[in-house]
Protein backbone atom coordinates (compact mmCIF):
# COMPACT_ATOMS: atom_id res chain seq x y z
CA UNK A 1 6.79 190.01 164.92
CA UNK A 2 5.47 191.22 168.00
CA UNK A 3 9.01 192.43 169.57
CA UNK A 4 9.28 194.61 166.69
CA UNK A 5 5.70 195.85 167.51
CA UNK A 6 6.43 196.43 171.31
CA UNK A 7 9.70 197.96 170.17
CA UNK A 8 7.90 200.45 168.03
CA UNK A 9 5.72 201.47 170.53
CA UNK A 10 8.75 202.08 172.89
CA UNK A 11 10.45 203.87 170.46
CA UNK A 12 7.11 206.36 169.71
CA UNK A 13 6.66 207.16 173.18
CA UNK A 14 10.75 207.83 173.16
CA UNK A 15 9.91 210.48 170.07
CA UNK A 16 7.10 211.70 171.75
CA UNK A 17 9.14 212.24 175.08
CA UNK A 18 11.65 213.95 172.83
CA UNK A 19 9.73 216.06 171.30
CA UNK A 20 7.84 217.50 174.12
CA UNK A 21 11.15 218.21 176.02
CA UNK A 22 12.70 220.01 172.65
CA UNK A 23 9.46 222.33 173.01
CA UNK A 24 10.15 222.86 176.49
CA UNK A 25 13.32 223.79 176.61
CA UNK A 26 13.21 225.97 172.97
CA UNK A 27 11.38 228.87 175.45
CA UNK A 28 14.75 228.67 177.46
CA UNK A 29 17.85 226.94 175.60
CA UNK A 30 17.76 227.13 171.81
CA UNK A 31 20.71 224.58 171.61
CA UNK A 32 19.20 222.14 174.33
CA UNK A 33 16.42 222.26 172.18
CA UNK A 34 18.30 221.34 168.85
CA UNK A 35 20.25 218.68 170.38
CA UNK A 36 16.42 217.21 171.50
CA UNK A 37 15.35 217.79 168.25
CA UNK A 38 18.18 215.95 166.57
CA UNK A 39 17.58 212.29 168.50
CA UNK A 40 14.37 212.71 167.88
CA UNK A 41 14.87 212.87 164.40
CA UNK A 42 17.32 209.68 164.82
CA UNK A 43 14.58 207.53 166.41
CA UNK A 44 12.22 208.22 163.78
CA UNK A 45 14.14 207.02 161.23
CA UNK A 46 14.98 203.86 163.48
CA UNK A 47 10.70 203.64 163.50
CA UNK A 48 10.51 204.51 159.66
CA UNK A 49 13.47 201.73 159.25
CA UNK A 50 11.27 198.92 161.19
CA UNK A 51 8.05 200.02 159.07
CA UNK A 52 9.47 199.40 155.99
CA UNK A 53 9.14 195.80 154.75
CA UNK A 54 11.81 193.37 154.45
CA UNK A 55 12.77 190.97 151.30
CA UNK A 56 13.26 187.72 152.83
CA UNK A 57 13.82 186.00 149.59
């Protein structure tokens, strides 16, 4: 329970990181920017994935 809390959390601050460097470098490299963009995208599904509840039936 908690490692997929403290995973989470790494994994926001990795979208966060992500996201700020995509707006950075869309005033200078349009494809840089994309590609940022793109595995940002990626690790919020990977976050979405973990909040979504499992059937352990």
């Amino acid at each position: 329970m908690f490692s997929k809390k403290r995973r989470k959390i790494k994994l926001q601050r990795k979208f966060e990181k992500l996201m700020e460097e995509s707006h950075r470098l869309l005033k200078t490299n349009r494809r840089e920017s994309d590609e940022k963009m793109a595995e940002a995208e990626a690790v919020l599904r990977i976050i979405d994935a973990i909040d979504q509840p499992t059937l352990d039936a």
